[in-house]
N, C-alpha and C. Protein backbone atom coordinates (compact mmCIF):
# COMPACT_ATOMS: atom_id res chain seq x y z
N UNK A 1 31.04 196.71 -24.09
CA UNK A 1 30.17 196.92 -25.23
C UNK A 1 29.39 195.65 -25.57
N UNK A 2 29.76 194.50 -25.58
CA UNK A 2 29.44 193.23 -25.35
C UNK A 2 28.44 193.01 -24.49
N UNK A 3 28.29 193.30 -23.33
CA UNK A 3 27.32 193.05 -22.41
C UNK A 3 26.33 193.84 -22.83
N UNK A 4 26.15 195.27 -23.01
CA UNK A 4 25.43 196.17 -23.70
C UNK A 4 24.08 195.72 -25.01
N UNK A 5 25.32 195.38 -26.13
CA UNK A 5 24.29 194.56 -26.59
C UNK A 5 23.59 193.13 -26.34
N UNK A 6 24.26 192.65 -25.67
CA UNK A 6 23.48 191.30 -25.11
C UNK A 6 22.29 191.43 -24.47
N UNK A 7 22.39 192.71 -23.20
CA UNK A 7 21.67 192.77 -22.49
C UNK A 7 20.21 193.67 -23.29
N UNK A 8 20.54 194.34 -24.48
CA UNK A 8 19.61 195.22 -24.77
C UNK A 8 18.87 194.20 -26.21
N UNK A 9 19.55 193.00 -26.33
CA UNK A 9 19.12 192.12 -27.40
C UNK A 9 17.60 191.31 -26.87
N UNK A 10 18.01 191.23 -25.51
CA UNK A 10 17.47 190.40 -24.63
C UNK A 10 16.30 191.07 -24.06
N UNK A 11 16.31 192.25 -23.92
CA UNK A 11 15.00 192.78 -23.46
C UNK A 11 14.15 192.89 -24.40
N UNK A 12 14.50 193.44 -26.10
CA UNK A 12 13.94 192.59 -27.03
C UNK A 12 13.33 192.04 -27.46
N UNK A 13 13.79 190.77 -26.89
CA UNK A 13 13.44 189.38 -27.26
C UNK A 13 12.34 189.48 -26.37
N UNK A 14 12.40 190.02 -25.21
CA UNK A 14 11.66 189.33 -23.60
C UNK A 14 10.04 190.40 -24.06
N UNK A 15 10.61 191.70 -24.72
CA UNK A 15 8.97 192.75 -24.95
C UNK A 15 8.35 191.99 -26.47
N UNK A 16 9.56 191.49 -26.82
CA UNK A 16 8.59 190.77 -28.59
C UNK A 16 7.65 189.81 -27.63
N UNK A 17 8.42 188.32 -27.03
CA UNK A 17 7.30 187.78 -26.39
C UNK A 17 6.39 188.26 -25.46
N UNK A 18 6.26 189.40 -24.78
CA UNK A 18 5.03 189.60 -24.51
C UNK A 18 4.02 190.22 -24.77
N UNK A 19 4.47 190.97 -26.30
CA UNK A 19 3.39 191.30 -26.72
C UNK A 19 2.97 189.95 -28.00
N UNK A 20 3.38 189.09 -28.24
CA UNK A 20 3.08 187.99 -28.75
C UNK A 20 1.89 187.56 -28.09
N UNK A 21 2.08 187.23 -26.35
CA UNK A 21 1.40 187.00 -25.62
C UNK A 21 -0.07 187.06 -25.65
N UNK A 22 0.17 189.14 -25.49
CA UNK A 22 -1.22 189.85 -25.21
C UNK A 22 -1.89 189.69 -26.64
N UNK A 23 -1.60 189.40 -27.75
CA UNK A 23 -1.94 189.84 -29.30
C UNK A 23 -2.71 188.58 -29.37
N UNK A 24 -1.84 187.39 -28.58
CA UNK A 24 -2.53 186.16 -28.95
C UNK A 24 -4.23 185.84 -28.33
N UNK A 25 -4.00 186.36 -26.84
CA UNK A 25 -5.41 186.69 -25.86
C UNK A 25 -6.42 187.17 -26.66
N UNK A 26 -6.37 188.58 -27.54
CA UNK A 26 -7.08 189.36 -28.57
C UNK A 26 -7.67 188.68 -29.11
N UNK A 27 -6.68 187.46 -29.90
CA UNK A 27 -6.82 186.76 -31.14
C UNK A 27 -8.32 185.72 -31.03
N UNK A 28 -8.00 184.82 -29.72
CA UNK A 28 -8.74 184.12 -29.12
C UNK A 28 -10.06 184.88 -28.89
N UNK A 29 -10.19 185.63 -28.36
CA UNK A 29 -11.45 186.46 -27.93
C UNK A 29 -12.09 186.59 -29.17
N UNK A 30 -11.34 187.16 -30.26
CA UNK A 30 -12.03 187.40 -31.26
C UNK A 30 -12.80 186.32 -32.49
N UNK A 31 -11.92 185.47 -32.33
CA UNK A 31 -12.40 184.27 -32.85
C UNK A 31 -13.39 183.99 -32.33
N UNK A 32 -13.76 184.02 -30.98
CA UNK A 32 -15.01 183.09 -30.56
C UNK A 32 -16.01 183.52 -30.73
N UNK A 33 -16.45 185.03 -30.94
CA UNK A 33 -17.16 185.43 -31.23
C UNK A 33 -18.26 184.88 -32.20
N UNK A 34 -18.10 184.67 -33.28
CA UNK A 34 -19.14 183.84 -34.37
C UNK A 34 -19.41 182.71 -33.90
N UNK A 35 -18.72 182.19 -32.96
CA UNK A 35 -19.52 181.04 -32.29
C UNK A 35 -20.75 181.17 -31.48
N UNK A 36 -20.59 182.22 -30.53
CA UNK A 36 -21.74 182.73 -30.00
C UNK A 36 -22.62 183.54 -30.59
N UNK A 37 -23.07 182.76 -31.73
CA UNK A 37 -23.71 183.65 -32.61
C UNK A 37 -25.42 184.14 -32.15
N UNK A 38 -26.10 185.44 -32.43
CA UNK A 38 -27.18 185.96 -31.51
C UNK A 38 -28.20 184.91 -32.71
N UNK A 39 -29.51 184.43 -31.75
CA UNK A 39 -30.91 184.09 -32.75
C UNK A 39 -30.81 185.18 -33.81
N UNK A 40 -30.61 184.71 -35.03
CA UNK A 40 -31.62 185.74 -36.16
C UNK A 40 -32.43 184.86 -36.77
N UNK A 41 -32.83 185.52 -38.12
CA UNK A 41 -34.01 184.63 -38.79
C UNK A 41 -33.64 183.12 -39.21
N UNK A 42 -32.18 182.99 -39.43
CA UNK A 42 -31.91 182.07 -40.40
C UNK A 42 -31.19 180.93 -39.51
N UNK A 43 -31.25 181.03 -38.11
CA UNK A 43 -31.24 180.02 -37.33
C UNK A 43 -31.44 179.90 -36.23
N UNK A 44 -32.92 180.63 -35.82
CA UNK A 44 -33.95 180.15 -34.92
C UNK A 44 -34.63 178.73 -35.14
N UNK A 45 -34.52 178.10 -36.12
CA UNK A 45 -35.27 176.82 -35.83
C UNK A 45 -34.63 176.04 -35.73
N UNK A 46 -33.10 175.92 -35.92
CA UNK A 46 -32.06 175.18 -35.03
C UNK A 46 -32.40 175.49 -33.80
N UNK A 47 -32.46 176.36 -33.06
CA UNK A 47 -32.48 176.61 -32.06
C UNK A 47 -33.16 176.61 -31.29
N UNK A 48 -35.15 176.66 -31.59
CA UNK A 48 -36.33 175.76 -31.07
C UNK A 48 -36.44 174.20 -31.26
N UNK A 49 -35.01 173.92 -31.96
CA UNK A 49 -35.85 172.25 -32.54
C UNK A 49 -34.56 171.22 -31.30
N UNK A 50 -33.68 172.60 -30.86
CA UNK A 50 -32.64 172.02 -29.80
C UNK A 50 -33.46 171.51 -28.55
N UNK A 51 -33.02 170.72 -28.02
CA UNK A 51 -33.44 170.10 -26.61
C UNK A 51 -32.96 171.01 -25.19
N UNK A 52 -34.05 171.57 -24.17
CA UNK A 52 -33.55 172.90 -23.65
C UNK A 52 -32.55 172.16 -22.17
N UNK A 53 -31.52 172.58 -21.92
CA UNK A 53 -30.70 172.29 -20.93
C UNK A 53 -31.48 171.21 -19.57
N UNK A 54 -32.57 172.19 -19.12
CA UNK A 54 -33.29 171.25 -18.14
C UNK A 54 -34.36 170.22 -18.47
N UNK A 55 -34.31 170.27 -19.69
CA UNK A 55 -35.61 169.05 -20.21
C UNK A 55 -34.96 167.37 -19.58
N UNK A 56 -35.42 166.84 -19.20
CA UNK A 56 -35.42 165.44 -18.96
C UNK A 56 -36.50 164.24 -18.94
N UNK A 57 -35.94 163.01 -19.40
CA UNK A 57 -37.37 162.10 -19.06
C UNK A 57 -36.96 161.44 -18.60
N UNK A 58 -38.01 160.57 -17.84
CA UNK A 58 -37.72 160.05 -16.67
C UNK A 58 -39.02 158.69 -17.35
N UNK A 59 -38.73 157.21 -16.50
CA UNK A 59 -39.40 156.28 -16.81
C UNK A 59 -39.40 155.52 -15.78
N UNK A 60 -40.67 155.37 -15.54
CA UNK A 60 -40.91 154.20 -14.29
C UNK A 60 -40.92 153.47 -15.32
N UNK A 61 -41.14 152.53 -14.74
CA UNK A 61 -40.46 150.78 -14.74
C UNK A 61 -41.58 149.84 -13.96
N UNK A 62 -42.04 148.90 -14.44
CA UNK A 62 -42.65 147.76 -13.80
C UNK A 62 -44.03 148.20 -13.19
N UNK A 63 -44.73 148.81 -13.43
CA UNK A 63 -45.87 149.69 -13.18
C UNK A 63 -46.87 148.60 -12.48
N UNK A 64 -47.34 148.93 -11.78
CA UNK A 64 -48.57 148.04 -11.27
C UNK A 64 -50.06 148.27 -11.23
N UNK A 65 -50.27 149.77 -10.90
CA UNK A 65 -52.02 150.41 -11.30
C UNK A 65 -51.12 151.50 -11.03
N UNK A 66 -52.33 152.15 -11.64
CA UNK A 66 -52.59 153.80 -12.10
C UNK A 66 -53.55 154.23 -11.51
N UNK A 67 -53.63 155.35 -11.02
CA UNK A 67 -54.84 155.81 -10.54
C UNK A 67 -54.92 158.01 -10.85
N UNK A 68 -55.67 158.13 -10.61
CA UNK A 68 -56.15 159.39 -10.61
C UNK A 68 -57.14 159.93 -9.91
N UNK A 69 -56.87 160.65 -9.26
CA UNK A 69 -57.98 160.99 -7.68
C UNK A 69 -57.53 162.39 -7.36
N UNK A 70 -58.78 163.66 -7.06
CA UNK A 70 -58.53 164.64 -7.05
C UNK A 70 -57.33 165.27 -7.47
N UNK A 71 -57.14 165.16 -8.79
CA UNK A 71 -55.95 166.17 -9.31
C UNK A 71 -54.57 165.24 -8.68
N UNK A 72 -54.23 164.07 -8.40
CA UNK A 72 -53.56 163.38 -8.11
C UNK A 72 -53.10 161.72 -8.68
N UNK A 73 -51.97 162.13 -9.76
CA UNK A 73 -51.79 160.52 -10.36
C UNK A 73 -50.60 159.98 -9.26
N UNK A 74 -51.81 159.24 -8.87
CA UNK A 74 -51.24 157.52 -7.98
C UNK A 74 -50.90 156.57 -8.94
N UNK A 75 -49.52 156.10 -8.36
CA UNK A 75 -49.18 154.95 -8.92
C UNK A 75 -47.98 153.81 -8.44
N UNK A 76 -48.16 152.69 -8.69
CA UNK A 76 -47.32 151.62 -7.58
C UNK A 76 -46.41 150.78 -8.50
N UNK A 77 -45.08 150.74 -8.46
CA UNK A 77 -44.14 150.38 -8.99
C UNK A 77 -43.57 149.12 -7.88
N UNK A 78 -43.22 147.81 -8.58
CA UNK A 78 -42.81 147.07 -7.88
C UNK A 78 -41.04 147.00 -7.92
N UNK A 79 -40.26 146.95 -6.86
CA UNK A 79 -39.03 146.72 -6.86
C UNK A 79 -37.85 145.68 -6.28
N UNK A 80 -36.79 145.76 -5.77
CA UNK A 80 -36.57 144.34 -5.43
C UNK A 80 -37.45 144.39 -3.94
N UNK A 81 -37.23 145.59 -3.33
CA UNK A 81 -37.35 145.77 -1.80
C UNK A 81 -39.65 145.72 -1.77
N UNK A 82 -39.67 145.50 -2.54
CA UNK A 82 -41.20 145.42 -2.67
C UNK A 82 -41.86 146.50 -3.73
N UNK A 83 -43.01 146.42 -3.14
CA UNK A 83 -43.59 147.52 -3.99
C UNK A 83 -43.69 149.10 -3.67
N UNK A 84 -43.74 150.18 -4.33
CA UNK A 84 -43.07 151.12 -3.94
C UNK A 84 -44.74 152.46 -4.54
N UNK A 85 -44.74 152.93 -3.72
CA UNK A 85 -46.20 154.10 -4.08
C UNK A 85 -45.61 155.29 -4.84
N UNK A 86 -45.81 155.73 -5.60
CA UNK A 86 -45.64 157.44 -6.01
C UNK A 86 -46.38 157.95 -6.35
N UNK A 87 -46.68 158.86 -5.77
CA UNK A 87 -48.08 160.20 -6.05
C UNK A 87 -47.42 161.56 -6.37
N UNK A 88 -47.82 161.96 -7.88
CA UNK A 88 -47.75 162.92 -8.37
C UNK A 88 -48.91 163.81 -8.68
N UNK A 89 -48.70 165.51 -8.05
CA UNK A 89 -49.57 166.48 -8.40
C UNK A 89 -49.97 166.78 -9.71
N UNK A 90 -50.83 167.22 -10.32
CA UNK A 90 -51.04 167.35 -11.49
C UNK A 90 -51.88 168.62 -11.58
N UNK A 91 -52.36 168.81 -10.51
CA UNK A 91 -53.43 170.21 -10.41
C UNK A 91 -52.21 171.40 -10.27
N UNK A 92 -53.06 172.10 -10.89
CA UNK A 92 -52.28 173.71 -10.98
C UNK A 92 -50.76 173.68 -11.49
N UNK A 93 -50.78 172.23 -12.52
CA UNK A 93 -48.94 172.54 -13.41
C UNK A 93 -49.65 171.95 -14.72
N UNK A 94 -48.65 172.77 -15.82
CA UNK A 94 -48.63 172.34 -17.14
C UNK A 94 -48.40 171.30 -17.40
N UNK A 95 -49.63 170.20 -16.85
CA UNK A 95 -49.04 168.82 -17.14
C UNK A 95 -50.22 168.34 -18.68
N UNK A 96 -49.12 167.43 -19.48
CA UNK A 96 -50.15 166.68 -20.28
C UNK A 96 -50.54 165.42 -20.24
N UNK A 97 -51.78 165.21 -19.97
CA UNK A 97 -51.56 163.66 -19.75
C UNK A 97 -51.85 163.03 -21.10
N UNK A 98 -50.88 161.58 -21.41
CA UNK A 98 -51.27 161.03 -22.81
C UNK A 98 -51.61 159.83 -22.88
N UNK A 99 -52.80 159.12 -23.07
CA UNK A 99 -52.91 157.68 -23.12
C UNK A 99 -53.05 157.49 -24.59
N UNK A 100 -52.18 156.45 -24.79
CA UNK A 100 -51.97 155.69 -26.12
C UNK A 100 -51.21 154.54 -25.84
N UNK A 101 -51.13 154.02 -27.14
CA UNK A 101 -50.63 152.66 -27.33
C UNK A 101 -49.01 152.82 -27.13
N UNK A 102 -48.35 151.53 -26.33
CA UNK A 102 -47.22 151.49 -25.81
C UNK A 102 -45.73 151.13 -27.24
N UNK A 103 -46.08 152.06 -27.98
CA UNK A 103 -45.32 151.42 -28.89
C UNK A 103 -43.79 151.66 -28.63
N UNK A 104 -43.34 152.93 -28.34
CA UNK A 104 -42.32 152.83 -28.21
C UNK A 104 -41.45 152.95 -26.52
N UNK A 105 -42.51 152.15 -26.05
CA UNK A 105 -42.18 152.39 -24.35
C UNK A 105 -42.78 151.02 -23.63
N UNK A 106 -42.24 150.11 -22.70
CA UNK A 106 -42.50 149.09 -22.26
C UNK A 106 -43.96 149.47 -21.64
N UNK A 107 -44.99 148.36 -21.73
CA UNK A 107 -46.56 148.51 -21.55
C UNK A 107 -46.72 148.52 -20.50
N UNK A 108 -45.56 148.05 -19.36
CA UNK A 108 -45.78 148.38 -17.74
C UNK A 108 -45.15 149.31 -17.42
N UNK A 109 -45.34 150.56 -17.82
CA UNK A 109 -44.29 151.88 -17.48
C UNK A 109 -45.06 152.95 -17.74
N UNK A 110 -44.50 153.77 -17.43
CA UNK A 110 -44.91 155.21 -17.53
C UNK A 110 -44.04 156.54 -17.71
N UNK A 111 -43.98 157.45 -18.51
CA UNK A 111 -43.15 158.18 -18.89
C UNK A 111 -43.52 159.35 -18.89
N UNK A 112 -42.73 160.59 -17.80
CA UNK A 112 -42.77 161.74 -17.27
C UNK A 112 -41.33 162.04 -18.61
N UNK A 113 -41.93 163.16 -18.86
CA UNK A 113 -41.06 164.03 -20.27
C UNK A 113 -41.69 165.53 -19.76
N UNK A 114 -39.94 166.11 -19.19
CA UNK A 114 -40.45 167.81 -18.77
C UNK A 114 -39.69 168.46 -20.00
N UNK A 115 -40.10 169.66 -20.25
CA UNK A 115 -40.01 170.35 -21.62
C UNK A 115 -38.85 170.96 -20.96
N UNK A 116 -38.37 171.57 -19.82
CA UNK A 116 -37.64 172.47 -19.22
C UNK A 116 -37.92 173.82 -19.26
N UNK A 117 -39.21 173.59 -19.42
CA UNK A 117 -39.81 175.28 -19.44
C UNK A 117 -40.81 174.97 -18.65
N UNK A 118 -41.29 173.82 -17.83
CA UNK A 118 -42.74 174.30 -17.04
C UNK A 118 -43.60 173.43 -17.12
N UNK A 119 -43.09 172.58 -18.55
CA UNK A 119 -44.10 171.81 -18.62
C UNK A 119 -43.83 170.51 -19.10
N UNK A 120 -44.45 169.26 -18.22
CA UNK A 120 -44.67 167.97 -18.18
C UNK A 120 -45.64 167.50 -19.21
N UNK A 121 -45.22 166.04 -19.76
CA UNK A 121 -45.74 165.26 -20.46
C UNK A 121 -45.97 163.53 -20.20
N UNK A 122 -46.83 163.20 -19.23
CA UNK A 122 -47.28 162.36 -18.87
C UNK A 122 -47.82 161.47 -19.81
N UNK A 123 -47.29 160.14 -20.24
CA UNK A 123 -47.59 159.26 -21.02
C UNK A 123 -48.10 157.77 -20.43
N UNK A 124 -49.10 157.63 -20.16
CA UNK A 124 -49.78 156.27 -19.81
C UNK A 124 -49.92 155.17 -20.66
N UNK A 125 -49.55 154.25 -20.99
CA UNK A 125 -49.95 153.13 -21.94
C UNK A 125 -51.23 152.56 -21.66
N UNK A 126 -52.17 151.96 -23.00
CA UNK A 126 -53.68 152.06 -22.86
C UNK A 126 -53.77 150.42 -22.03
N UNK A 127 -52.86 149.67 -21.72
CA UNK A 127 -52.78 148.65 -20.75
C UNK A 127 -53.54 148.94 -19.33
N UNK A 128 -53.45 149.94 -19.08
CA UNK A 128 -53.89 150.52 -17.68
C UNK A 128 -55.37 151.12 -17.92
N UNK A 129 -56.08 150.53 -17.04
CA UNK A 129 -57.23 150.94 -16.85
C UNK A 129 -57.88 152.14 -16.60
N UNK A 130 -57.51 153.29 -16.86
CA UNK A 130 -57.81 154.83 -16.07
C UNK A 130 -58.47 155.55 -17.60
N UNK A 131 -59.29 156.70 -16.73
CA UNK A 131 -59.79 157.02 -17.89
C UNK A 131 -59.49 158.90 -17.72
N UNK A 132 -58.35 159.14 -18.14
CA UNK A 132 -58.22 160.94 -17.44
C UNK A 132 -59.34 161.81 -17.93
N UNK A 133 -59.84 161.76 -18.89
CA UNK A 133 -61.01 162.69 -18.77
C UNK A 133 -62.19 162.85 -18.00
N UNK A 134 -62.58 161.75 -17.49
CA UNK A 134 -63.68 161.49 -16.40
C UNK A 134 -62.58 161.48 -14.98
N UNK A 135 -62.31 161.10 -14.86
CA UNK A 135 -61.07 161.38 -13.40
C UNK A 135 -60.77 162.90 -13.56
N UNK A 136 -60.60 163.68 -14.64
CA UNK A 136 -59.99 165.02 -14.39
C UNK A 136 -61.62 165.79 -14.02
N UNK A 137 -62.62 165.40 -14.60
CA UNK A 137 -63.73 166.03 -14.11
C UNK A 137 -64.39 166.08 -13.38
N UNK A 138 -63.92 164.81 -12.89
CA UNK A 138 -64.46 164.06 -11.01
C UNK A 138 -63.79 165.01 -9.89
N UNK A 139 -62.70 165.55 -10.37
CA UNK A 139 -62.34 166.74 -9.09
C UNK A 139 -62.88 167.40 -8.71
N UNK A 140 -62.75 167.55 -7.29
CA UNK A 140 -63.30 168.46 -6.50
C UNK A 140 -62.87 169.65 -6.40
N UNK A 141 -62.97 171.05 -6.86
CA UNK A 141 -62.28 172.42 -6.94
C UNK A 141 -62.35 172.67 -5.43
């Protein structure tokens, strides 16, 4: 009679913990929910004013000339191993180009800022001699 109830105390014990278990899984799931909360009205502009996963900027360094030639910004960065060329397309992408004053970016540099949607933001400091509106109209279609 002894073993009886031991053994039937114990199975018990063994179905309380596993439905402890499964109740707790529920519990979790359900909680997270309001975290993943859907856009509504009252916090979409948290949510446009967030920075989008693939956005990145990027900064050359030590700039040497600038150029612009058929829908193409040339430009020469010096490094330890010498000086180094990079030519970026600019025809047929959402690029912006921006010349202004280098205030918050070293005056020999240049700063590529992609939105992560498509579109680039090209920042030139007015140190550099180029003029993109006459260079963008000098292209040849």
């Amino acid at each position: 009679m002894k073993d009886l109830l031991t053994t039937t105390s114990s199975i018990i014990v063994i179905l309380f913990c596993c439905c402890v278990l499964f109740l707790g899984d529920d519990a979790d799931q359900h909680l997270s929910e309001p975290d993943s909360e859907m856009i509504t009205a009252r916090n979409h502009k948290k949510f446009l004013k967030a920075r989008h996963p693939l956005a990145k900027t990027t900064l050359f360094r030590r700039v040497q000339s600038v150029r612009l030639k058929d829908g193409v910004l040339m430009f020469v960065t010096a490094d330890q191993n010498g000086l180094k060329e990079h030519f970026f397309i600019i025809r047929d992408k959402n690029v912006i180009l921006v010349k202004k004053d280098a205030g918050d970016m070293p005056p020999d540099s240049i700063k590529f800022d992609a939105d992560g949607h498509g579109g680039i933001q090209v920042t030139i400091p007015n140190t550099f001699e180029l003029d993109p509106l006459q260079d963008l109209l000098s292209c040849r279609n």
